[in-house]
PDBML (XML) file of the C-alpha atoms, coordinates in Angstrom:
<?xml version="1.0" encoding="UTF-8" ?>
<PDBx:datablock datablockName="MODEL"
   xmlns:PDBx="http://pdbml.pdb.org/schema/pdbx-v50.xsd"
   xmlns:xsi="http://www.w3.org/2001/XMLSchema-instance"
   xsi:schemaLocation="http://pdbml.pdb.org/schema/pdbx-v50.xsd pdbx-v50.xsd">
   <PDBx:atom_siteCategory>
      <PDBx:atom_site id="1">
         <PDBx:B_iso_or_equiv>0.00</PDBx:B_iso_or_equiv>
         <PDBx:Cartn_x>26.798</PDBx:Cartn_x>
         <PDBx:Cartn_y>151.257</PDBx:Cartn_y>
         <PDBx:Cartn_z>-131.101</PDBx:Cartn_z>
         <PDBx:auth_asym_id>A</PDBx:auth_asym_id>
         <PDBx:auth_atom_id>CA</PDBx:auth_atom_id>
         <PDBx:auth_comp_id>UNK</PDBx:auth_comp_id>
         <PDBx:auth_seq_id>1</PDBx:auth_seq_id>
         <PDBx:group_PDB>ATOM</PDBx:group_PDB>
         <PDBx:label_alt_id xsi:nil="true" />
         <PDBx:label_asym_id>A</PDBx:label_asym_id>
         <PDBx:label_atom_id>CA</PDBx:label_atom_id>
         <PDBx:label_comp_id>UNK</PDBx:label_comp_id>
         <PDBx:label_entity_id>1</PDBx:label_entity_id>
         <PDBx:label_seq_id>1</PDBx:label_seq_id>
         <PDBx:occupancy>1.00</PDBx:occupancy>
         <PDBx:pdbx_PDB_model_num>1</PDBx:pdbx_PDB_model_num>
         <PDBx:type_symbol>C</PDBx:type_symbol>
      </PDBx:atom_site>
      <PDBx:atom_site id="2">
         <PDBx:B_iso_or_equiv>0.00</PDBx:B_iso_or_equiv>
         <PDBx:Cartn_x>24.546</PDBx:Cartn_x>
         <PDBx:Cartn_y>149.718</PDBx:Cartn_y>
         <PDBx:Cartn_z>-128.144</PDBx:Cartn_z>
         <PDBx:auth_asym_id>A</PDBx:auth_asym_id>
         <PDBx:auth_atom_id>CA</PDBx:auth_atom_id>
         <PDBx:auth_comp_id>UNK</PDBx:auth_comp_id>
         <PDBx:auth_seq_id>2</PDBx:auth_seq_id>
         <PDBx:group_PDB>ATOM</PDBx:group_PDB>
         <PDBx:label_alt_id xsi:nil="true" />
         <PDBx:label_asym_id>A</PDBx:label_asym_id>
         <PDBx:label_atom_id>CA</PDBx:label_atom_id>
         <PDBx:label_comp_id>UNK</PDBx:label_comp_id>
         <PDBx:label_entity_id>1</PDBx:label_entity_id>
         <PDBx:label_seq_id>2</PDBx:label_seq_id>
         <PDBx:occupancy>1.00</PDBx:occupancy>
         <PDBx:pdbx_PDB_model_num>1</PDBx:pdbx_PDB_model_num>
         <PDBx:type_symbol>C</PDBx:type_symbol>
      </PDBx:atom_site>
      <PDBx:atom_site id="3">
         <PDBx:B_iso_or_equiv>0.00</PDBx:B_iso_or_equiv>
         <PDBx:Cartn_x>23.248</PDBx:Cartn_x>
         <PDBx:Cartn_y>146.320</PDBx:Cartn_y>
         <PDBx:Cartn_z>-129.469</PDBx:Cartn_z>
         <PDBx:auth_asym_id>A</PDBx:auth_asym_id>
         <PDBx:auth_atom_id>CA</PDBx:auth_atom_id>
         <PDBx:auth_comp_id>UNK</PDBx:auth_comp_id>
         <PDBx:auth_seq_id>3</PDBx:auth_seq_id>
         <PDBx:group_PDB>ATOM</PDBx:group_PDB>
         <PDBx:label_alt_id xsi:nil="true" />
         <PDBx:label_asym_id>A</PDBx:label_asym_id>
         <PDBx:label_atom_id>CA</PDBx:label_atom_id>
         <PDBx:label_comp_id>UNK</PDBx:label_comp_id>
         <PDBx:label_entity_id>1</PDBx:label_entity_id>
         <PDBx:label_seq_id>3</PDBx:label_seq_id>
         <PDBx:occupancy>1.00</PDBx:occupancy>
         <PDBx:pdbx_PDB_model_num>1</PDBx:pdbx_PDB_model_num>
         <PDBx:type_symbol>C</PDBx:type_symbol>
      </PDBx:atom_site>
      <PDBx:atom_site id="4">
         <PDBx:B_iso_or_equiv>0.00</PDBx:B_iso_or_equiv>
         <PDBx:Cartn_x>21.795</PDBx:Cartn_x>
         <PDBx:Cartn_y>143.377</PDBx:Cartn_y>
         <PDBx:Cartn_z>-127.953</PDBx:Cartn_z>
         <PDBx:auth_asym_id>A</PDBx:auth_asym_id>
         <PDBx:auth_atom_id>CA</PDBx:auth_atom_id>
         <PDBx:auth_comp_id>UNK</PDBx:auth_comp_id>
         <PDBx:auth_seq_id>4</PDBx:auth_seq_id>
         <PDBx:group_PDB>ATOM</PDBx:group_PDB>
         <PDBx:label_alt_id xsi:nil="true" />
         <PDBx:label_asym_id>A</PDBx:label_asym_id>
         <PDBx:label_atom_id>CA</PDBx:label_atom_id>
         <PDBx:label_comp_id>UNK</PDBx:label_comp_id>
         <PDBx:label_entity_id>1</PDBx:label_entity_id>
         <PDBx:label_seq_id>4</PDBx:label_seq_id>
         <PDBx:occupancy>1.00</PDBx:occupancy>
         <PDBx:pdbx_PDB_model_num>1</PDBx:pdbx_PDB_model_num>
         <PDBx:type_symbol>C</PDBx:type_symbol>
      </PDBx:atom_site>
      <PDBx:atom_site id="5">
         <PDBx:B_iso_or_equiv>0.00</PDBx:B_iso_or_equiv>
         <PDBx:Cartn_x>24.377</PDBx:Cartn_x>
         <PDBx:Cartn_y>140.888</PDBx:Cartn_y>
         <PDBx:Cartn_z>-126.818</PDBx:Cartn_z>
         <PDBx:auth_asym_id>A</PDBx:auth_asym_id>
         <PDBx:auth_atom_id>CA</PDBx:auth_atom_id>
         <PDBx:auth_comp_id>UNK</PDBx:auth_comp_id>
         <PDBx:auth_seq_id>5</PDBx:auth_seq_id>
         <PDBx:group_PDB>ATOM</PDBx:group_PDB>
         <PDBx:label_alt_id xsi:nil="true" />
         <PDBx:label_asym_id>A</PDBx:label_asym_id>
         <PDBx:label_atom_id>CA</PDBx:label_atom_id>
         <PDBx:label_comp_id>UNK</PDBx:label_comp_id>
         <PDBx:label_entity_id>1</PDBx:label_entity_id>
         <PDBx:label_seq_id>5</PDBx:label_seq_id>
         <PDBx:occupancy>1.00</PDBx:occupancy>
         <PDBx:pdbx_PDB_model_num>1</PDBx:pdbx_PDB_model_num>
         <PDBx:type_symbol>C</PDBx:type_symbol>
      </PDBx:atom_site>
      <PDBx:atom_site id="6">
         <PDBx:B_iso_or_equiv>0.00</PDBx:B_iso_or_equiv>
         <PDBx:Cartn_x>23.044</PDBx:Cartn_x>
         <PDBx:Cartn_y>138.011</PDBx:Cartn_y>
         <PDBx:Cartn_z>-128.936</PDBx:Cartn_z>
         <PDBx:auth_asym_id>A</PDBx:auth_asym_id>
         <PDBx:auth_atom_id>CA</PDBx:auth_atom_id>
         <PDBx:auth_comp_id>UNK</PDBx:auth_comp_id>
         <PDBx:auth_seq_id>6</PDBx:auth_seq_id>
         <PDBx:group_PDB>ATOM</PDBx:group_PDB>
         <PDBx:label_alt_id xsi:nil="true" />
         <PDBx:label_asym_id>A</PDBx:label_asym_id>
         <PDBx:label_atom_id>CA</PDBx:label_atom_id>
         <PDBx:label_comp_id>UNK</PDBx:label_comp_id>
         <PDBx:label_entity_id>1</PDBx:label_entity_id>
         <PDBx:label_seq_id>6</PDBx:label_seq_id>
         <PDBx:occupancy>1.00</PDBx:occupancy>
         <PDBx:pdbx_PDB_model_num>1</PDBx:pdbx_PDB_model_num>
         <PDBx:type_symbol>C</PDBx:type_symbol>
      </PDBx:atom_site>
      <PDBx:atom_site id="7">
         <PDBx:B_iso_or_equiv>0.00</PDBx:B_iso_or_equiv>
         <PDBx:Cartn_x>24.545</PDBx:Cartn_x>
         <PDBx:Cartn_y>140.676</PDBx:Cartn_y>
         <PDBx:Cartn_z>-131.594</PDBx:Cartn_z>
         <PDBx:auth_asym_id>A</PDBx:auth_asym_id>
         <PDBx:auth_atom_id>CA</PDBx:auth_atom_id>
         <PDBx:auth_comp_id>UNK</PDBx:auth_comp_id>
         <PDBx:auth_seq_id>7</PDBx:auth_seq_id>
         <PDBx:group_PDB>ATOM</PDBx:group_PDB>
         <PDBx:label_alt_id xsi:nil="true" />
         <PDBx:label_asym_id>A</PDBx:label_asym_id>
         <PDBx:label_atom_id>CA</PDBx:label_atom_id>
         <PDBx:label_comp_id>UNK</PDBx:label_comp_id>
         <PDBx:label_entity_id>1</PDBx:label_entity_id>
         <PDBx:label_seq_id>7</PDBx:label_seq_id>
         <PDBx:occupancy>1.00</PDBx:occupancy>
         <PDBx:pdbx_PDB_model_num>1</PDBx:pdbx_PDB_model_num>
         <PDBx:type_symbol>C</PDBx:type_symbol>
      </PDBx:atom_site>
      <PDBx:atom_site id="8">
         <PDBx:B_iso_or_equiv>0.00</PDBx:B_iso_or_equiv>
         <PDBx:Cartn_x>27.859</PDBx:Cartn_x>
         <PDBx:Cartn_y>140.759</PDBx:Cartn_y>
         <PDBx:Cartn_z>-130.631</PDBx:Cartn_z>
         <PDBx:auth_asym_id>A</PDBx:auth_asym_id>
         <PDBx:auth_atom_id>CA</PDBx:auth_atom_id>
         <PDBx:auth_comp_id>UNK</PDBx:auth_comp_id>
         <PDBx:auth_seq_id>8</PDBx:auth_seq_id>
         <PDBx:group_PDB>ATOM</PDBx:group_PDB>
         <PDBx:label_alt_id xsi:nil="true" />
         <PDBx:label_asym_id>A</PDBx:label_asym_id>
         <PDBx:label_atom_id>CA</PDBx:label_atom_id>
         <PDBx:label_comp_id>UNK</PDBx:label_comp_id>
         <PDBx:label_entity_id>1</PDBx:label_entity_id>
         <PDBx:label_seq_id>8</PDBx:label_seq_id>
         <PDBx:occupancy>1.00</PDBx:occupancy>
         <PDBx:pdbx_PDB_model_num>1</PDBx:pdbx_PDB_model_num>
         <PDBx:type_symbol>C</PDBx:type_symbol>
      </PDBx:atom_site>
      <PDBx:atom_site id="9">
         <PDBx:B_iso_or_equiv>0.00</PDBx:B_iso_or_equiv>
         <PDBx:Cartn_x>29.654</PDBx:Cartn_x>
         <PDBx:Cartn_y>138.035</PDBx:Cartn_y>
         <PDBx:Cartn_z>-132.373</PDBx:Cartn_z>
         <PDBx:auth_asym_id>A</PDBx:auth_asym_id>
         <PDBx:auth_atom_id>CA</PDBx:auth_atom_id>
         <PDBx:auth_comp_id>UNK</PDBx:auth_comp_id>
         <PDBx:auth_seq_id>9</PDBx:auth_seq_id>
         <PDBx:group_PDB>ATOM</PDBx:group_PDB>
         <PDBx:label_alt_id xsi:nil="true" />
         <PDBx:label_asym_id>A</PDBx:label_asym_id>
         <PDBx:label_atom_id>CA</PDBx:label_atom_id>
         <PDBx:label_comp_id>UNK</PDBx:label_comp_id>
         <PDBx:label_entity_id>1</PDBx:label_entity_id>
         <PDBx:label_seq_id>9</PDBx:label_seq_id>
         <PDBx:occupancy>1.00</PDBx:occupancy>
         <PDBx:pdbx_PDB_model_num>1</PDBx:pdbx_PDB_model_num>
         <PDBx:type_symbol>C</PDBx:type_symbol>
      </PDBx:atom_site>
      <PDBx:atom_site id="10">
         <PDBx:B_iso_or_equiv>0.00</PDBx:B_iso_or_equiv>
         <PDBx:Cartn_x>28.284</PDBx:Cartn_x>
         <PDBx:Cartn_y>139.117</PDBx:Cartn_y>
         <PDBx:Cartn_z>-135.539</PDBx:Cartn_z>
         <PDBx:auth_asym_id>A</PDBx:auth_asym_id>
         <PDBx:auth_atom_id>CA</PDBx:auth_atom_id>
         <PDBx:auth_comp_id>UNK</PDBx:auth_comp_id>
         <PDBx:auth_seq_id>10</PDBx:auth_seq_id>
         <PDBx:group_PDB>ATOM</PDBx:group_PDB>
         <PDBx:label_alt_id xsi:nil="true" />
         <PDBx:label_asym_id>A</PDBx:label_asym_id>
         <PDBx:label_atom_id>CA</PDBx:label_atom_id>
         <PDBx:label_comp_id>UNK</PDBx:label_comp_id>
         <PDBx:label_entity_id>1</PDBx:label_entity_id>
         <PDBx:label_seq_id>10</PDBx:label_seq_id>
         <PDBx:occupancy>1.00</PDBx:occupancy>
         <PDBx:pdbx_PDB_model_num>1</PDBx:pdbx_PDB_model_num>
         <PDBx:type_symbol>C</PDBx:type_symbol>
      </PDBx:atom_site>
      <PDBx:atom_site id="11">
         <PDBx:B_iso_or_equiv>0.00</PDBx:B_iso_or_equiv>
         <PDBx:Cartn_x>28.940</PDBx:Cartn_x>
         <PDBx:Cartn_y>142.862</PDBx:Cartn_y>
         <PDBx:Cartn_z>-135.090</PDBx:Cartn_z>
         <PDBx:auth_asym_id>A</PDBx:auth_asym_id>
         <PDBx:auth_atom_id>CA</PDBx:auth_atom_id>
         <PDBx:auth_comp_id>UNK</PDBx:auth_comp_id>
         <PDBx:auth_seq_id>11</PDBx:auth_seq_id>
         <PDBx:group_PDB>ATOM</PDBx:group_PDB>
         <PDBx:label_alt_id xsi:nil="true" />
         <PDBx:label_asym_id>A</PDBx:label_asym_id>
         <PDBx:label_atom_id>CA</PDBx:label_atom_id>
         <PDBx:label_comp_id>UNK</PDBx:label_comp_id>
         <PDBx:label_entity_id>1</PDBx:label_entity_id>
         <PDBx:label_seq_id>11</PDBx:label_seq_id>
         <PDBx:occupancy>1.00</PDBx:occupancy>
         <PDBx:pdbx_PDB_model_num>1</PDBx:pdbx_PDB_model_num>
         <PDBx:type_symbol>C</PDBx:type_symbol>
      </PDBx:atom_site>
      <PDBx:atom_site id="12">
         <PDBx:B_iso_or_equiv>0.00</PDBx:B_iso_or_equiv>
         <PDBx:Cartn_x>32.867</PDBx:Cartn_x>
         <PDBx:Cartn_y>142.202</PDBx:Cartn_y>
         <PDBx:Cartn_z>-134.170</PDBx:Cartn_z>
         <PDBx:auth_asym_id>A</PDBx:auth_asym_id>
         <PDBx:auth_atom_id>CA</PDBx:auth_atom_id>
         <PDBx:auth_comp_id>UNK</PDBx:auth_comp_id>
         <PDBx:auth_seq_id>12</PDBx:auth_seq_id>
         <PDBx:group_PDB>ATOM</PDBx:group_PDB>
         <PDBx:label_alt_id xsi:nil="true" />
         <PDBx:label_asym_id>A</PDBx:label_asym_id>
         <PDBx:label_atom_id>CA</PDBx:label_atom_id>
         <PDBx:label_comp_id>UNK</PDBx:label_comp_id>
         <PDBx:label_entity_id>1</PDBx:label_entity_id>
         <PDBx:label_seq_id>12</PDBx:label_seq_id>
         <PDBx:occupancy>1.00</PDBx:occupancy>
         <PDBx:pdbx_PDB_model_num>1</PDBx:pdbx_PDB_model_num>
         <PDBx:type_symbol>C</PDBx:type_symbol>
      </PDBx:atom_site>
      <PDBx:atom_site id="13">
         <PDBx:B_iso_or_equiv>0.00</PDBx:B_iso_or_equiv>
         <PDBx:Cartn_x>32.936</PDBx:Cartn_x>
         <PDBx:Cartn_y>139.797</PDBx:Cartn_y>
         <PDBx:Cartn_z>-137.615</PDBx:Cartn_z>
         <PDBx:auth_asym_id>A</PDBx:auth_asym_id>
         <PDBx:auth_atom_id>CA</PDBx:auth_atom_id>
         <PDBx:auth_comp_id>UNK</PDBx:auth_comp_id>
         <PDBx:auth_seq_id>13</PDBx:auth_seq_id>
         <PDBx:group_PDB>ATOM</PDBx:group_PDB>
         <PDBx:label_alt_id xsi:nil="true" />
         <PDBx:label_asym_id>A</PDBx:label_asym_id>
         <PDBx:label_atom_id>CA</PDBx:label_atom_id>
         <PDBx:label_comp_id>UNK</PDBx:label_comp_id>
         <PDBx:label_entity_id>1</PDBx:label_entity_id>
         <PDBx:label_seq_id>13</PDBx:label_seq_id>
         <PDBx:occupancy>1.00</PDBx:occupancy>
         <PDBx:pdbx_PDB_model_num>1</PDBx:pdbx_PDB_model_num>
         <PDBx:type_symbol>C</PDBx:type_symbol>
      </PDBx:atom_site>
      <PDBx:atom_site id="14">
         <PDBx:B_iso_or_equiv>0.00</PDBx:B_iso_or_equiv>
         <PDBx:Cartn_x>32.808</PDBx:Cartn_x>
         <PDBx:Cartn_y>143.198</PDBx:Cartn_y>
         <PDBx:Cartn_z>-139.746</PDBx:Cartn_z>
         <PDBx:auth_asym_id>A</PDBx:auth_asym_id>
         <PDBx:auth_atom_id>CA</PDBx:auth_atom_id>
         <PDBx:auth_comp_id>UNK</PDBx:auth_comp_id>
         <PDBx:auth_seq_id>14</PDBx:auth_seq_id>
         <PDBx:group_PDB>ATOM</PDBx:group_PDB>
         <PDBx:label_alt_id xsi:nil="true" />
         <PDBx:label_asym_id>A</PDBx:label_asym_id>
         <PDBx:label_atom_id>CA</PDBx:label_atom_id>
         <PDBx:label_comp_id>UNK</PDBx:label_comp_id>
         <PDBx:label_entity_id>1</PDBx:label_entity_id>
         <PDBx:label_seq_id>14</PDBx:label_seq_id>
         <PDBx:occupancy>1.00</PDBx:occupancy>
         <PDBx:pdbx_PDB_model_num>1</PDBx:pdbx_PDB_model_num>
         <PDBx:type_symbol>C</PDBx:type_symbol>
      </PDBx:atom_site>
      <PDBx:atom_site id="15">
         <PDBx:B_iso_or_equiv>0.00</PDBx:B_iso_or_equiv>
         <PDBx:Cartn_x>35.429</PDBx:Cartn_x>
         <PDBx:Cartn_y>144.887</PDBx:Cartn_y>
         <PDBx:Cartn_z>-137.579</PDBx:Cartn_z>
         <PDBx:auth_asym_id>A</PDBx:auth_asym_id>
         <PDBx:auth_atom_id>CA</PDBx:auth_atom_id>
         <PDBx:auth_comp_id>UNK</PDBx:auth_comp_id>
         <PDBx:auth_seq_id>15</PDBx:auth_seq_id>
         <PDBx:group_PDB>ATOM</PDBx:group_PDB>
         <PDBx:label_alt_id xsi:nil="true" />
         <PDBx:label_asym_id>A</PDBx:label_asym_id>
         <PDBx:label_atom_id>CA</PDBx:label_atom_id>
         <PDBx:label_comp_id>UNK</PDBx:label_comp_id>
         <PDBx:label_entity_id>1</PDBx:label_entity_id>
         <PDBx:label_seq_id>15</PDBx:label_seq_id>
         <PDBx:occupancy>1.00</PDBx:occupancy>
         <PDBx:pdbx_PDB_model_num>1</PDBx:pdbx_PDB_model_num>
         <PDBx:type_symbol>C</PDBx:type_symbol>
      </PDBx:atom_site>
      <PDBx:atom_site id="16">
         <PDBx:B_iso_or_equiv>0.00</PDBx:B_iso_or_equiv>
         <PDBx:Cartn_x>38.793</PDBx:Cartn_x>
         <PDBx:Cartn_y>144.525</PDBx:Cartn_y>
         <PDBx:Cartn_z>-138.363</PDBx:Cartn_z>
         <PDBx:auth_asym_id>A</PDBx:auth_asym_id>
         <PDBx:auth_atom_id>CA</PDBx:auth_atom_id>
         <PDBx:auth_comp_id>UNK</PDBx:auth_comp_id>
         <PDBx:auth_seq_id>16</PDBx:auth_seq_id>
         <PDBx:group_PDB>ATOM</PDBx:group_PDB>
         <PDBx:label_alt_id xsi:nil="true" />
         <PDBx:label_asym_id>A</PDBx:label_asym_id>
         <PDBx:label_atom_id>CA</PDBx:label_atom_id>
         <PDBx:label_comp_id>UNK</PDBx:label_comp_id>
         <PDBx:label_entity_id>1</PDBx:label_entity_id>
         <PDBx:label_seq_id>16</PDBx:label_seq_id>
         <PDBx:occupancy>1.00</PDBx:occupancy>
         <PDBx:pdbx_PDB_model_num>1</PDBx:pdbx_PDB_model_num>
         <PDBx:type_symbol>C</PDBx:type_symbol>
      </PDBx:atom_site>
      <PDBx:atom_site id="17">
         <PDBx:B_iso_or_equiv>0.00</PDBx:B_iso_or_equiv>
         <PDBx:Cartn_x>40.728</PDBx:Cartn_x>
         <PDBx:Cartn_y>144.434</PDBx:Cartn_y>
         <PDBx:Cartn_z>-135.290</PDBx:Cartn_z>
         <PDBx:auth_asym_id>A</PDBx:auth_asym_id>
         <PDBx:auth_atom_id>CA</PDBx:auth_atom_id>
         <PDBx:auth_comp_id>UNK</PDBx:auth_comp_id>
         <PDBx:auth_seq_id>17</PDBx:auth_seq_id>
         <PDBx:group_PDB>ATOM</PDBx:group_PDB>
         <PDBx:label_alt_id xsi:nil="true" />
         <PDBx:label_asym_id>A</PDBx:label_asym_id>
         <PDBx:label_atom_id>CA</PDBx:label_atom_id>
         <PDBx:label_comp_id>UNK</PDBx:label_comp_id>
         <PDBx:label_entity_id>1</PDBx:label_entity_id>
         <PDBx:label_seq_id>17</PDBx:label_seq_id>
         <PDBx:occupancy>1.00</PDBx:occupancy>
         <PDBx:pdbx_PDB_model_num>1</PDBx:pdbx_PDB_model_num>
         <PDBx:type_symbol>C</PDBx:type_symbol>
      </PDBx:atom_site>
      <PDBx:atom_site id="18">
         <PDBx:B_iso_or_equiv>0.00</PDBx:B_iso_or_equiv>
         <PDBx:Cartn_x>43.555</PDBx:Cartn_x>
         <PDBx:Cartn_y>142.908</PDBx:Cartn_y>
         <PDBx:Cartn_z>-133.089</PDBx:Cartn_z>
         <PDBx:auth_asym_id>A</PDBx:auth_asym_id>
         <PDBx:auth_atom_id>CA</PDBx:auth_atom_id>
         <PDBx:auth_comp_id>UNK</PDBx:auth_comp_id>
         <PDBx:auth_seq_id>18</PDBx:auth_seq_id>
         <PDBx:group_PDB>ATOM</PDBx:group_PDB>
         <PDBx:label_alt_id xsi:nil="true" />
         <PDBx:label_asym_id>A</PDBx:label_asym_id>
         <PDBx:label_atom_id>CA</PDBx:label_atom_id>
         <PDBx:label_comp_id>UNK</PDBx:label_comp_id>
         <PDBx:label_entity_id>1</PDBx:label_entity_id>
         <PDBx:label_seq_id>18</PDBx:label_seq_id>
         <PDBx:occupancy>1.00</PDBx:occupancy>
         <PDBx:pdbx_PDB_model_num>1</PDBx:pdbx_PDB_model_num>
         <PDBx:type_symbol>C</PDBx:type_symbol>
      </PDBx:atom_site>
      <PDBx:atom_site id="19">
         <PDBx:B_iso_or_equiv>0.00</PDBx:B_iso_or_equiv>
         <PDBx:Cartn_x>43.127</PDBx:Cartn_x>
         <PDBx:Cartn_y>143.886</PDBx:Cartn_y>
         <PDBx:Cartn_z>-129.430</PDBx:Cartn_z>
         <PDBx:auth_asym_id>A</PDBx:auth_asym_id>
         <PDBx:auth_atom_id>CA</PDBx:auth_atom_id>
         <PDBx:auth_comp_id>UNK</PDBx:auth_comp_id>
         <PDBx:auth_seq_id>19</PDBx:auth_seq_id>
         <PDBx:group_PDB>ATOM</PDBx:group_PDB>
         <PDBx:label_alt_id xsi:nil="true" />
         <PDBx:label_asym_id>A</PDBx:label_asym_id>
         <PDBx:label_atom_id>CA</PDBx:label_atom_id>
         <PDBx:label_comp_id>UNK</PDBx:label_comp_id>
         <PDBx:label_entity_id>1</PDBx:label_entity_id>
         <PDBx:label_seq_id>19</PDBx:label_seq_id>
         <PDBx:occupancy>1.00</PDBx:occupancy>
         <PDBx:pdbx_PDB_model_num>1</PDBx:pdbx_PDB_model_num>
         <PDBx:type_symbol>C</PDBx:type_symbol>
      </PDBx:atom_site>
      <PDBx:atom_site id="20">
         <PDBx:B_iso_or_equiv>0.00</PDBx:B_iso_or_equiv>
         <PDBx:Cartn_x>40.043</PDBx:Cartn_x>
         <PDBx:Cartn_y>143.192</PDBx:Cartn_y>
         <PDBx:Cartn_z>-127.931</PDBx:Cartn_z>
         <PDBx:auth_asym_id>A</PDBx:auth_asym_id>
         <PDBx:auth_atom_id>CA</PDBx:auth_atom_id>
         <PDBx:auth_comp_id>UNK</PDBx:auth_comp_id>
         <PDBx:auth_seq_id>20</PDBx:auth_seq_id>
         <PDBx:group_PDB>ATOM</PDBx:group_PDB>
         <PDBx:label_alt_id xsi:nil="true" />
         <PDBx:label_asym_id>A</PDBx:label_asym_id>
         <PDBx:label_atom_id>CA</PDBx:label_atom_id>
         <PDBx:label_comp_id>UNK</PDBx:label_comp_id>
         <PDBx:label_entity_id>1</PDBx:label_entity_id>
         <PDBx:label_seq_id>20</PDBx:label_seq_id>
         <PDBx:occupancy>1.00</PDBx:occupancy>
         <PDBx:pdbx_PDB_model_num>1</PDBx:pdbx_PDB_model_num>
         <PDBx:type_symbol>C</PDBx:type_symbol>
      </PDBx:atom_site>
      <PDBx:atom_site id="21">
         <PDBx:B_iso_or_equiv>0.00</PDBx:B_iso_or_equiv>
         <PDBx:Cartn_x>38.551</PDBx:Cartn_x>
         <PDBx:Cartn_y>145.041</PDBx:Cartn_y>
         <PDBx:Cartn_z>-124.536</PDBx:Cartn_z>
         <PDBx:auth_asym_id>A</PDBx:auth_asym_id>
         <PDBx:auth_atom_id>CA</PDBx:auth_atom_id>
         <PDBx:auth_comp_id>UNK</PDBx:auth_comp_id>
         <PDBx:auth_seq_id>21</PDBx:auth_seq_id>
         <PDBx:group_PDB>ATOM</PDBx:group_PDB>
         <PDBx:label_alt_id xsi:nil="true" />
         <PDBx:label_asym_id>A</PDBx:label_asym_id>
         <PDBx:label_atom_id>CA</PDBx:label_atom_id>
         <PDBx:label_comp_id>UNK</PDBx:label_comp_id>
         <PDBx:label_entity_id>1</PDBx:label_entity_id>
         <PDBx:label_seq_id>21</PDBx:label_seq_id>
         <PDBx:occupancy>1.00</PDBx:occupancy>
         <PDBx:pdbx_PDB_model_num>1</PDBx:pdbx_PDB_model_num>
         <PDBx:type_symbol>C</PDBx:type_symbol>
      </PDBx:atom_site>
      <PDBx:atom_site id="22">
         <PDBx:B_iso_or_equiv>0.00</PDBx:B_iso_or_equiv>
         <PDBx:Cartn_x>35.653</PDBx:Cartn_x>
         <PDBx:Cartn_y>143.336</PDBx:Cartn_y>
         <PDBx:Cartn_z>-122.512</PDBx:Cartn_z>
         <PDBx:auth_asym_id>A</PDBx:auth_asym_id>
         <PDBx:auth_atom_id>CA</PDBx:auth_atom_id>
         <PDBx:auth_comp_id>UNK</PDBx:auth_comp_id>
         <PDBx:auth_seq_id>22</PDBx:auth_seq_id>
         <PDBx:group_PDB>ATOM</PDBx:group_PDB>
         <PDBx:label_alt_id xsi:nil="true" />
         <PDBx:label_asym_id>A</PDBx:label_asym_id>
         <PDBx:label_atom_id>CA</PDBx:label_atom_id>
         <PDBx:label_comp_id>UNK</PDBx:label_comp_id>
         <PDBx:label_entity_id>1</PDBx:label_entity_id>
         <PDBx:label_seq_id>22</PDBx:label_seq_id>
         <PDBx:occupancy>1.00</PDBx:occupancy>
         <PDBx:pdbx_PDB_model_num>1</PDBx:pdbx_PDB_model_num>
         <PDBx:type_symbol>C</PDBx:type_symbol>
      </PDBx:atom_site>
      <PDBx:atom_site id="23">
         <PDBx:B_iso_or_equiv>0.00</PDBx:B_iso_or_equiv>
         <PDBx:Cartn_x>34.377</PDBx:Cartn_x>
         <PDBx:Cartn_y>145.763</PDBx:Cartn_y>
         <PDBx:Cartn_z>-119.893</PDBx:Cartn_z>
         <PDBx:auth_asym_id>A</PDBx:auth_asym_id>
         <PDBx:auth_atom_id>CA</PDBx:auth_atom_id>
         <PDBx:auth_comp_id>UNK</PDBx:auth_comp_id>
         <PDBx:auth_seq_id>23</PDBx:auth_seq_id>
         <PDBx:group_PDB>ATOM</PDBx:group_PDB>
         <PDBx:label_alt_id xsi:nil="true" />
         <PDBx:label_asym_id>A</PDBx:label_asym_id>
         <PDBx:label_atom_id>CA</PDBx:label_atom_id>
         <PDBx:label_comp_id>UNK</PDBx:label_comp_id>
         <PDBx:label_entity_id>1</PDBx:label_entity_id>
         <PDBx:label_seq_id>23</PDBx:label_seq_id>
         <PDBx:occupancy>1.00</PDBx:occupancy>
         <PDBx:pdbx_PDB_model_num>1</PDBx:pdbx_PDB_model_num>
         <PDBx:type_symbol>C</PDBx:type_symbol>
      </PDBx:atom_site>
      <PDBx:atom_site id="24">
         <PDBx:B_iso_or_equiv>0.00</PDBx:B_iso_or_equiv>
         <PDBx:Cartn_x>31.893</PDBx:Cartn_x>
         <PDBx:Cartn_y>144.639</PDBx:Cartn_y>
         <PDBx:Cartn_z>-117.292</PDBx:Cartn_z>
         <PDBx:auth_asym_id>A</PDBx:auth_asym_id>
         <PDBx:auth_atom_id>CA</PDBx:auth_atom_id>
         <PDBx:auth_comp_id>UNK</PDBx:auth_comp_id>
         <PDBx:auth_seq_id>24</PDBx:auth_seq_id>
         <PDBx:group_PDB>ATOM</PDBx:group_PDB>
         <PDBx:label_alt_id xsi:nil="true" />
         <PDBx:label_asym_id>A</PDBx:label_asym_id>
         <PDBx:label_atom_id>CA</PDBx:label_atom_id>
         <PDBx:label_comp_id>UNK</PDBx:label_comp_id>
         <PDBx:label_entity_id>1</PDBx:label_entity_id>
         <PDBx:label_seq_id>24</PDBx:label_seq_id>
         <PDBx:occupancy>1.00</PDBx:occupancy>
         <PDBx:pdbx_PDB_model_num>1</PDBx:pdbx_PDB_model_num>
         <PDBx:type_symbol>C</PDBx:type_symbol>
      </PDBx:atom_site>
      <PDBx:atom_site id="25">
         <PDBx:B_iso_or_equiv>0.00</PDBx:B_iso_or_equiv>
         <PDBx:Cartn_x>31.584</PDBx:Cartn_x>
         <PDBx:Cartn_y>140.592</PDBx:Cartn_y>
         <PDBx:Cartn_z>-117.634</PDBx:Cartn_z>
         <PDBx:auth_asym_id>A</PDBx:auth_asym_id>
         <PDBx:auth_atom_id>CA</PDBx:auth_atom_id>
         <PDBx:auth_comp_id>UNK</PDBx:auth_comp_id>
         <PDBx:auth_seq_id>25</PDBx:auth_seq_id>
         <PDBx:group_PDB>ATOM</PDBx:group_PDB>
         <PDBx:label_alt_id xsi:nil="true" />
         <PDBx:label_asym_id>A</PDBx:label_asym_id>
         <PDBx:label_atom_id>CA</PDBx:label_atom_id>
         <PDBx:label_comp_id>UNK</PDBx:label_comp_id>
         <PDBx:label_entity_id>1</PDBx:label_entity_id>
         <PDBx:label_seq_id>25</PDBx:label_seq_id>
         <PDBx:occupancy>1.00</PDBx:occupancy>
         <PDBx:pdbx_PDB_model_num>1</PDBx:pdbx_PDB_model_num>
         <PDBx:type_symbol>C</PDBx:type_symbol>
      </PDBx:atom_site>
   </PDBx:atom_siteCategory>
</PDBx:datablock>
């Protein structure tokens, strides 16, 4: 899903995960 990045906090919230991968910044 492309989102804006003011978006992003809330979108990872309803994810359940344990490893996280931040490309780019």
């Amino acid at each position: 899903a492309t989102l804006e990045r003011e978006d992003l906090i809330a979108a990872l919230e309803t994810l359940q995960i344990q490893n996280l991968l931040v490309v780019g910044s």
